[in-house]
PDB file of N, CA and C in Angstrom:
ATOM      1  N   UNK A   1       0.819  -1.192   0.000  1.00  0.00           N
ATOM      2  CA  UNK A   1       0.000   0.000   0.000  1.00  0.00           C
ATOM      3  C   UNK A   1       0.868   1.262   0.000  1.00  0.00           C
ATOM      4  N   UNK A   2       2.036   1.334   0.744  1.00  0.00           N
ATOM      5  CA  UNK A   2       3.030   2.170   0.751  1.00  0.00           C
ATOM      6  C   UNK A   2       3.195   2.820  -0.747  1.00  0.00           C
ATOM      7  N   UNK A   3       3.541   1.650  -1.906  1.00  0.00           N
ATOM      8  CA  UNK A   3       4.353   2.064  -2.802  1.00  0.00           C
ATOM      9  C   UNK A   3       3.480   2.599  -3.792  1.00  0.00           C
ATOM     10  N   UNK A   4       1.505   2.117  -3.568  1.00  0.00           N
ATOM     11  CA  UNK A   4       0.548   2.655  -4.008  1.00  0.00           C
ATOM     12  C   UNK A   4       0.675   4.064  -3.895  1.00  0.00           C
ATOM     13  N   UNK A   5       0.378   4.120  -2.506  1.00  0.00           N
ATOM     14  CA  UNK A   5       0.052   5.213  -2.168  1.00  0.00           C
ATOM     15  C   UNK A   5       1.397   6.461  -2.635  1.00  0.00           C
ATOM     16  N   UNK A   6       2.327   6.019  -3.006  1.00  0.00           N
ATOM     17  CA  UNK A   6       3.586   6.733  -3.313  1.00  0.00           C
ATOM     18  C   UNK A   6       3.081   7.391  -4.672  1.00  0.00           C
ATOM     19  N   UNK A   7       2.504   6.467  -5.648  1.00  0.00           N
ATOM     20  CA  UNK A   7       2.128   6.600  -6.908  1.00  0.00           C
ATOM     21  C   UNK A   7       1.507   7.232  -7.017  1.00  0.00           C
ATOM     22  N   UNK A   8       0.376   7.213  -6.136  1.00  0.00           N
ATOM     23  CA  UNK A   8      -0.546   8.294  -6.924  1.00  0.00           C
ATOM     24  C   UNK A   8      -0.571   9.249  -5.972  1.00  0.00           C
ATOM     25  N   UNK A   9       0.820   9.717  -5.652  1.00  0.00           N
ATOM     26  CA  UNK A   9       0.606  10.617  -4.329  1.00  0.00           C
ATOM     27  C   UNK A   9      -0.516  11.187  -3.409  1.00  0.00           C
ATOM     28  N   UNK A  10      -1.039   9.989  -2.774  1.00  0.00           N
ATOM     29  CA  UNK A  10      -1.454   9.994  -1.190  1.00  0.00           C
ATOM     30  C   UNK A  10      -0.558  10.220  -0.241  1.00  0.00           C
ATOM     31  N   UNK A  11      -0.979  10.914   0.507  1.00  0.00           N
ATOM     32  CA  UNK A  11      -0.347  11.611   1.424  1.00  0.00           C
ATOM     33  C   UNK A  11      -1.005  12.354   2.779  1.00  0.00           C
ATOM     34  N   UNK A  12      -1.578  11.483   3.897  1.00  0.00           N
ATOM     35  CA  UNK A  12      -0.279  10.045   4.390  1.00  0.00           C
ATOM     36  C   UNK A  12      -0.670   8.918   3.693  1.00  0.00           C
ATOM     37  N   UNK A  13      -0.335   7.948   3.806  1.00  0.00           N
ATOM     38  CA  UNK A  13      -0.017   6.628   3.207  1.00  0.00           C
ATOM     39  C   UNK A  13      -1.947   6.347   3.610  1.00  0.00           C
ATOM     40  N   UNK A  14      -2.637   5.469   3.501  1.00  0.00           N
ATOM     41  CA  UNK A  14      -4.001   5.020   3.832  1.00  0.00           C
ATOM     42  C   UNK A  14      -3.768   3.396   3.550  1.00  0.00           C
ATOM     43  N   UNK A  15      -4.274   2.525   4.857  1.00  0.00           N
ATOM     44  CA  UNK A  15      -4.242   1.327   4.679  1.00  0.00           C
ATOM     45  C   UNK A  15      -5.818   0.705   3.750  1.00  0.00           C
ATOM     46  N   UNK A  16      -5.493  -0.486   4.069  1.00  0.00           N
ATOM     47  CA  UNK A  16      -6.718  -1.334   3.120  1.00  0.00           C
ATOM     48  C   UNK A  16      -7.678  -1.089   4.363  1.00  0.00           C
ATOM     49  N   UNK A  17      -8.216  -0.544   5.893  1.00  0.00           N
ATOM     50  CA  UNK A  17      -8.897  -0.774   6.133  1.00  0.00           C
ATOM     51  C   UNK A  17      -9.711   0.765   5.979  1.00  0.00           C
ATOM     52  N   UNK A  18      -8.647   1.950   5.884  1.00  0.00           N
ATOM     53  CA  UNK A  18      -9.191   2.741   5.801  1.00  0.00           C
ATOM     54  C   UNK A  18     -10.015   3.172   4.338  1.00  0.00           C
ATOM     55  N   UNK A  19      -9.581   2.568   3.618  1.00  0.00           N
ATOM     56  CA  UNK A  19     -10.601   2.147   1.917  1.00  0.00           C
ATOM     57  C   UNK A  19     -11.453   1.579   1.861  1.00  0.00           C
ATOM     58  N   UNK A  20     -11.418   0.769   2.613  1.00  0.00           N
ATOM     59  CA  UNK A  20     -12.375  -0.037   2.870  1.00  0.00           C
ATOM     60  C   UNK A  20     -14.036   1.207   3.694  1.00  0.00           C
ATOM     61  N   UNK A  21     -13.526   1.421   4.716  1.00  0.00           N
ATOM     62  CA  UNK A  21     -14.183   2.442   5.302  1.00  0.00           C
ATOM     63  C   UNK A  21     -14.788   3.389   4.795  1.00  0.00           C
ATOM     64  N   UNK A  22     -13.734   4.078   3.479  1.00  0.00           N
ATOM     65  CA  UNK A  22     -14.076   5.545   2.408  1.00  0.00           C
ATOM     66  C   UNK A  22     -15.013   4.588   1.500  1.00  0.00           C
ATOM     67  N   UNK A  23     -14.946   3.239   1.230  1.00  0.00           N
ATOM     68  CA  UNK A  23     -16.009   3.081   0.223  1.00  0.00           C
ATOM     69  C   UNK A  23     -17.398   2.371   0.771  1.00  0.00           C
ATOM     70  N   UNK A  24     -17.394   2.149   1.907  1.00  0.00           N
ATOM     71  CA  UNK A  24     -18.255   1.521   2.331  1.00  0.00           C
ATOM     72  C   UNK A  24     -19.490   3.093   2.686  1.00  0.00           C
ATOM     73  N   UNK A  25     -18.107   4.533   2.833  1.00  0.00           N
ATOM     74  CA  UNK A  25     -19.309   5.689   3.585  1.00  0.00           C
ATOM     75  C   UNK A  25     -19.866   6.212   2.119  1.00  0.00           C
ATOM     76  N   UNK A  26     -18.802   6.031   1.137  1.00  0.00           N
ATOM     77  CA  UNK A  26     -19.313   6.756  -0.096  1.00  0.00           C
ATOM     78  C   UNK A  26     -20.844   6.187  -0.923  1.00  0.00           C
ATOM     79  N   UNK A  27     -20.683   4.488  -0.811  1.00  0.00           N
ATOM     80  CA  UNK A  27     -21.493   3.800  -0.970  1.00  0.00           C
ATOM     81  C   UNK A  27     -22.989   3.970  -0.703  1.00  0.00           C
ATOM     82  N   UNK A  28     -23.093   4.460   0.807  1.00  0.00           N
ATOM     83  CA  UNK A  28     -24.185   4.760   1.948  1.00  0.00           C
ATOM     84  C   UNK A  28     -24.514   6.261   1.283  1.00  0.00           C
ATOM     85  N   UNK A  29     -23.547   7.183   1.074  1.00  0.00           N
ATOM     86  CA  UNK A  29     -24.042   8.586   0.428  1.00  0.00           C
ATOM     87  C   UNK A  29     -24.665   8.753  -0.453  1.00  0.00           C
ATOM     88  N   UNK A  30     -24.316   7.520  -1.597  1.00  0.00           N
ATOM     89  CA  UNK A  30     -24.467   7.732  -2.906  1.00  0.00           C
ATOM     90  C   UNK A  30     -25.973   6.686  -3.612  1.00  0.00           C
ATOM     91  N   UNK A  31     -26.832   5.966  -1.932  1.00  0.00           N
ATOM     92  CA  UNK A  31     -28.031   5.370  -1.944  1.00  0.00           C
ATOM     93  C   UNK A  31     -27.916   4.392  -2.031  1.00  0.00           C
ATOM     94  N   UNK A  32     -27.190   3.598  -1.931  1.00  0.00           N
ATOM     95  CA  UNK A  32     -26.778   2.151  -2.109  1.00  0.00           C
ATOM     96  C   UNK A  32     -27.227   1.432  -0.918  1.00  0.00           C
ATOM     97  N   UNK A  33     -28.136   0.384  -0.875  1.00  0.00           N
ATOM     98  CA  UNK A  33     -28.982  -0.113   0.023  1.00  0.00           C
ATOM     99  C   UNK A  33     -28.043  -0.379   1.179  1.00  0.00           C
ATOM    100  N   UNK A  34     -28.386  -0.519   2.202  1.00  0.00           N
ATOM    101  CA  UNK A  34     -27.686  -0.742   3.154  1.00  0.00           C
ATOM    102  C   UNK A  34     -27.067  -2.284   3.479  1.00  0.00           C
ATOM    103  N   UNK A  35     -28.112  -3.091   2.908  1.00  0.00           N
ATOM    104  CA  UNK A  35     -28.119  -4.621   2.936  1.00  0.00           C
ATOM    105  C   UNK A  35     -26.819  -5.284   1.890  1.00  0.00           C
ATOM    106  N   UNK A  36     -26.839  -4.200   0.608  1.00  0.00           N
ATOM    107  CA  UNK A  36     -26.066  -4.369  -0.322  1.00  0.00           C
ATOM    108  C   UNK A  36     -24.630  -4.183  -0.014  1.00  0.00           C
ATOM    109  N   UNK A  37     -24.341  -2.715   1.259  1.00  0.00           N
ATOM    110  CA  UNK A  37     -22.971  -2.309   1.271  1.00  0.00           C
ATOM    111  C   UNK A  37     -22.730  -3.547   2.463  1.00  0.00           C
ATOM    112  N   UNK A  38     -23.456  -3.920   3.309  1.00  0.00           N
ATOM    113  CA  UNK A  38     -23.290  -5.383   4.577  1.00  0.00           C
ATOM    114  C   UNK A  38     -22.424  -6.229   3.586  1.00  0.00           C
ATOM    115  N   UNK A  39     -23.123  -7.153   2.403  1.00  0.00           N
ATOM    116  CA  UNK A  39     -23.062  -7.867   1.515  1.00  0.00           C
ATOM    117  C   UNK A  39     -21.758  -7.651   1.036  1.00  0.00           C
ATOM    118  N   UNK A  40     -21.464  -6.682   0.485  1.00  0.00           N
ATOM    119  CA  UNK A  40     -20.284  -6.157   0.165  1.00  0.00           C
ATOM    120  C   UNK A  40     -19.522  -6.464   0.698  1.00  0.00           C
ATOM    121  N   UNK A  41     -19.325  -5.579   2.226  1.00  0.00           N
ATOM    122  CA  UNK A  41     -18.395  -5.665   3.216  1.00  0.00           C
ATOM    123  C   UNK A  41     -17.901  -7.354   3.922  1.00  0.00           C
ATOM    124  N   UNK A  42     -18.954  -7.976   3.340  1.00  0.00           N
ATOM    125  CA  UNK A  42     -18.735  -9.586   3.914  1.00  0.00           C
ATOM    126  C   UNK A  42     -19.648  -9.497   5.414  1.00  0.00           C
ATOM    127  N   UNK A  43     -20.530  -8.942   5.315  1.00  0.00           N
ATOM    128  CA  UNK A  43     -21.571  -8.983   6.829  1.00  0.00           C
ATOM    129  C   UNK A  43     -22.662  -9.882   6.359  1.00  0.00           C
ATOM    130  N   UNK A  44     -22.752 -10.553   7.694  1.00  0.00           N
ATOM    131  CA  UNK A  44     -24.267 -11.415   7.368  1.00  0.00           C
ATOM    132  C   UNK A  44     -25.650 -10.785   7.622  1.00  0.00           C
ATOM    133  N   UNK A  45     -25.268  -9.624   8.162  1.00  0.00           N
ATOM    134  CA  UNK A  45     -26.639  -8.799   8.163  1.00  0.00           C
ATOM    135  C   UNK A  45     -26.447  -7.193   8.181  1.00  0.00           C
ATOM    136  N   UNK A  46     -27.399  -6.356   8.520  1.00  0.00           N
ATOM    137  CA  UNK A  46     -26.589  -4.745   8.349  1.00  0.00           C
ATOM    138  C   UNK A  46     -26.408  -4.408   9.423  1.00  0.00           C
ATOM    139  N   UNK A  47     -26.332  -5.088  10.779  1.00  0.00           N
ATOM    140  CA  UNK A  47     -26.271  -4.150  11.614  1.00  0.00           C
ATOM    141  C   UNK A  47     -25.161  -3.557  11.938  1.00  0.00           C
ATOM    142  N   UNK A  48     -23.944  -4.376  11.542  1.00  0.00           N
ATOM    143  CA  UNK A  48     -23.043  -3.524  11.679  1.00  0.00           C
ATOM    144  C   UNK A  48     -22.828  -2.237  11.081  1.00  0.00           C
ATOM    145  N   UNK A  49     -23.285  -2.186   9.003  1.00  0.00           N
ATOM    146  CA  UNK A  49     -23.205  -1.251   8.514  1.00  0.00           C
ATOM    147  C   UNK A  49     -24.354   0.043   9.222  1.00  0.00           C
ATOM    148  N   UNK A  50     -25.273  -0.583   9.640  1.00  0.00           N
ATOM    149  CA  UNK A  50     -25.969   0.661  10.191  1.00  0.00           C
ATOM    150  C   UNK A  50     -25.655   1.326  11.328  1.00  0.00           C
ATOM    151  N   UNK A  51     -24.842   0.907  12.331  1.00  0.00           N
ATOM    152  CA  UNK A  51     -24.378   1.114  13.631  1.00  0.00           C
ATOM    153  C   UNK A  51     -23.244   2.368  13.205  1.00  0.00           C
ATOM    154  N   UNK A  52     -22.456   2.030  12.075  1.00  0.00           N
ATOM    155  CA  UNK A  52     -21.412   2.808  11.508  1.00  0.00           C
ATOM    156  C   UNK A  52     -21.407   3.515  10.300  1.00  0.00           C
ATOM    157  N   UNK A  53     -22.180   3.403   9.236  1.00  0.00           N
ATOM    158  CA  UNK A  53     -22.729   3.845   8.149  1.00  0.00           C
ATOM    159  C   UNK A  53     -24.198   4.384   8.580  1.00  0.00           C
ATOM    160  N   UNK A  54     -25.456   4.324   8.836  1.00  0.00           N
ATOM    161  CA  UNK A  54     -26.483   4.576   8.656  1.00  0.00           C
ATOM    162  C   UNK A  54     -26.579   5.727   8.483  1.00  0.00           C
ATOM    163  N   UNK A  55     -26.220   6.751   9.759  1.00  0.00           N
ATOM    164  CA  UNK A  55     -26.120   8.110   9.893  1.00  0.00           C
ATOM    165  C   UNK A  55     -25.802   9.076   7.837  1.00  0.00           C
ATOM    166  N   UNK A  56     -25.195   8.020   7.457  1.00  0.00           N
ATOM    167  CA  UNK A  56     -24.573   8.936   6.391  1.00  0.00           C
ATOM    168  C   UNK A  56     -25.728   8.744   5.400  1.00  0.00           C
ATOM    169  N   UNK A  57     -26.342   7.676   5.329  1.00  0.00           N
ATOM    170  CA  UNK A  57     -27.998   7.955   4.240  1.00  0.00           C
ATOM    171  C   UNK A  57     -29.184   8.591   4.576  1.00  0.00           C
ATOM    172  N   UNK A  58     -29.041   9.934   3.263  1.00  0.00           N
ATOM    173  CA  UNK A  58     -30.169  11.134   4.017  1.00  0.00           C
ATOM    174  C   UNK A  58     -31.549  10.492   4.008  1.00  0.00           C
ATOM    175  N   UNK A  59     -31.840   9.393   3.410  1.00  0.00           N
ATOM    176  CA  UNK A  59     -33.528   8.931   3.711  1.00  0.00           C
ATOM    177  C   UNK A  59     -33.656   7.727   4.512  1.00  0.00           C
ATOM    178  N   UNK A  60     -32.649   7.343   5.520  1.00  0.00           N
ATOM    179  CA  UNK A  60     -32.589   6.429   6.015  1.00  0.00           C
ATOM    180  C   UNK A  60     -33.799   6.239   7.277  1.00  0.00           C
ATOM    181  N   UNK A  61     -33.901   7.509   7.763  1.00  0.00           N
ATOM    182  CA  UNK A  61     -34.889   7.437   8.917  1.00  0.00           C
ATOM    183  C   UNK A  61     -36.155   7.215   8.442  1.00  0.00           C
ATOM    184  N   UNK A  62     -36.461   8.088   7.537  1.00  0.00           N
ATOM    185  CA  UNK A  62     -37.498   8.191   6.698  1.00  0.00           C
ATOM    186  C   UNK A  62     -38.203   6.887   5.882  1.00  0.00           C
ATOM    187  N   UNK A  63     -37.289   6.131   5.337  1.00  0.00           N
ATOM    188  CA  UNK A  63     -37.179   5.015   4.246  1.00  0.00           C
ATOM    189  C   UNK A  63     -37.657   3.822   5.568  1.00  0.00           C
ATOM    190  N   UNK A  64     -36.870   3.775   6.721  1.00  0.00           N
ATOM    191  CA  UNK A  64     -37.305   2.564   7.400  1.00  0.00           C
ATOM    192  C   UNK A  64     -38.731   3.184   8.488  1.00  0.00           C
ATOM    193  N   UNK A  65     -38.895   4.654   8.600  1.00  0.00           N
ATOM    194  CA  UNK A  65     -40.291   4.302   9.137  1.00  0.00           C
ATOM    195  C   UNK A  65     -41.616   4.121   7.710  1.00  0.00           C
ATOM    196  N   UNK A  66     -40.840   4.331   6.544  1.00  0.00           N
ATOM    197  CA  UNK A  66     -42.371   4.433   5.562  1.00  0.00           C
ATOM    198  C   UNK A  66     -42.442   3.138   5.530  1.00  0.00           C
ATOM    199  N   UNK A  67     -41.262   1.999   5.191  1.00  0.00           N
ATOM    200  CA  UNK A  67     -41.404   0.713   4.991  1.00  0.00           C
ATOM    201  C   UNK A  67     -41.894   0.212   6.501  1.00  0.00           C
ATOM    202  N   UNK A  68     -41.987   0.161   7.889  1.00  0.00           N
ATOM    203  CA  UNK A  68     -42.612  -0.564   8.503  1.00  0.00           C
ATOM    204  C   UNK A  68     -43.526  -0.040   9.408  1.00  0.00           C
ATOM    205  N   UNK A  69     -44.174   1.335   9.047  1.00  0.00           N
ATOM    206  CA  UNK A  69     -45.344   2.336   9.638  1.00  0.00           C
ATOM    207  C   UNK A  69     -46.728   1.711   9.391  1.00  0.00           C
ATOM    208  N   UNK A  70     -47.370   1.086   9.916  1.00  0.00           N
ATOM    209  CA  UNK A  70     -48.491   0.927   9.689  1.00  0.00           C
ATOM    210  C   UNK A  70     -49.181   1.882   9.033  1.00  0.00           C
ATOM    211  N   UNK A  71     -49.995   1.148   7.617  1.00  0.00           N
ATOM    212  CA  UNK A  71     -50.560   1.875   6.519  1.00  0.00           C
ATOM    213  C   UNK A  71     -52.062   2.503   7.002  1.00  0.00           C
ATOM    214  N   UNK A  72     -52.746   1.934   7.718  1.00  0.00           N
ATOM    215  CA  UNK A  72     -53.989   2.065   8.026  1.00  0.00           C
ATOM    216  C   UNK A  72     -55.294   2.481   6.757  1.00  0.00           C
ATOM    217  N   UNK A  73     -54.693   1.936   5.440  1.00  0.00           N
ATOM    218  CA  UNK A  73     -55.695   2.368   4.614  1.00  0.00           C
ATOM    219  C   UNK A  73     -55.517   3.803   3.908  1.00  0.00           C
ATOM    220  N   UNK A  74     -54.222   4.357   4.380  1.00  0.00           N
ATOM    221  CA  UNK A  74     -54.311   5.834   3.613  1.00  0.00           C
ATOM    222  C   UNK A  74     -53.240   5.768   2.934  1.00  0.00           C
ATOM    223  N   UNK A  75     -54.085   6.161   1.492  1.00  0.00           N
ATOM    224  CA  UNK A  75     -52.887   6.237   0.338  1.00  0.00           C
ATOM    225  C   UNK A  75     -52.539   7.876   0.226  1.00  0.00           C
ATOM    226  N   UNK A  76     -53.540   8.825   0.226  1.00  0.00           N
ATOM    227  CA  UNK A  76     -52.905  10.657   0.206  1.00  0.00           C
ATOM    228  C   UNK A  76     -53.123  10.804   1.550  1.00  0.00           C
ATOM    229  N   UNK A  77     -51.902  11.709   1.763  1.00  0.00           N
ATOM    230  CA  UNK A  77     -51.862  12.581   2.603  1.00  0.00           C
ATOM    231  C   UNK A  77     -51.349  13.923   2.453  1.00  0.00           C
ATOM    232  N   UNK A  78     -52.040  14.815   3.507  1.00  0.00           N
ATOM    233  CA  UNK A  78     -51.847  16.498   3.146  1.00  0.00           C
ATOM    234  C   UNK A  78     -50.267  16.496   4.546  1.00  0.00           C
ATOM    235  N   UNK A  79     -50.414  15.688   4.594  1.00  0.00           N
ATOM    236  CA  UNK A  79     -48.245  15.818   5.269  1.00  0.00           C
ATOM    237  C   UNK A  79     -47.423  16.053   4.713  1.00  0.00           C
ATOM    238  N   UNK A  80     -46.765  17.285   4.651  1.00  0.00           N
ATOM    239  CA  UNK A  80     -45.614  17.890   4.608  1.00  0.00           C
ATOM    240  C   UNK A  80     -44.165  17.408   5.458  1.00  0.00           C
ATOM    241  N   UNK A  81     -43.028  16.778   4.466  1.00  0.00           N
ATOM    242  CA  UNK A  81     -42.503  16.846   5.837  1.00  0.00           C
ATOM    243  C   UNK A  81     -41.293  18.053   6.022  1.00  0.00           C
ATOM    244  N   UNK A  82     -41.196  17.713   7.245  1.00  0.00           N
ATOM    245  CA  UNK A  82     -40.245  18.411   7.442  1.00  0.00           C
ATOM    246  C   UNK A  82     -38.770  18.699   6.794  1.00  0.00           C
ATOM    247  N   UNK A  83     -38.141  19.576   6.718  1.00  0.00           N
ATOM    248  CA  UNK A  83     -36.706  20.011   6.436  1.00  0.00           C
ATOM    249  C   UNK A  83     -35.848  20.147   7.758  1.00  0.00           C
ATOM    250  N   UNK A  84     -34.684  18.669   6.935  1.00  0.00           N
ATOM    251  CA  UNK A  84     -33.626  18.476   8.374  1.00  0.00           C
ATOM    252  C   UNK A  84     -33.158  20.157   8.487  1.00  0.00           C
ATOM    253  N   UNK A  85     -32.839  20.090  10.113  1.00  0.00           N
ATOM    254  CA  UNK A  85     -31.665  21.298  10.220  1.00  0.00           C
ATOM    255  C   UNK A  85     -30.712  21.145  10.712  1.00  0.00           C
ATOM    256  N   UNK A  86     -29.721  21.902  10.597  1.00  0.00           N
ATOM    257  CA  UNK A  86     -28.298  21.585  11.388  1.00  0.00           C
ATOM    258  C   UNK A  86     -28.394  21.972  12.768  1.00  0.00           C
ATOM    259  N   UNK A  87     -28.775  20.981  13.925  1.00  0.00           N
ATOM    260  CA  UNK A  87     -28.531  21.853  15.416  1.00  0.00           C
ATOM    261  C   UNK A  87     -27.107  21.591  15.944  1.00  0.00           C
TER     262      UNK A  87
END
């Protein structure tokens, strides 16, 4: 990795776990299911990727309460949602 990283001048040097890490967060940014980047990573399920990745997918909160919110029969709604803010 040294003589990689020499090449294409990186600077400091970055091991295989920290690549591992940059593609697993870029992955999560860029919508890539969460189950898929687990899979990837060699996990048998996501919890690890979500424990350490989740935070970084902007519809993640959103995506797992629409998929297991009880529907109760309503297809429109006049809900607006909200806009994250930075606190």
């Amino acid at each position: 990795m040294t003589d990689a990283c020499a090449a294409a001048k990186i600077n400091p040097v970055i091991g295989f776990h920290g690549l591992r890490h940059t593609w697993a967060s870029l992955a999560v940014m860029n919508g890539m299911p969460l189950l898929v980047v687990a899979a990837q990573l060699g996990h048998t399920d996501t919890r690890m990727v979500e424990k350490h990745y989740g935070h970084l997918s902007k519809s993640y909160i959103a995506d797992a309460v629409r998929a297991g919110a009880p529907r109760f029969g309503i297809e429109d709604t006049n809900v607006v949602p909200m806009e994250a803010t930075n606190v």
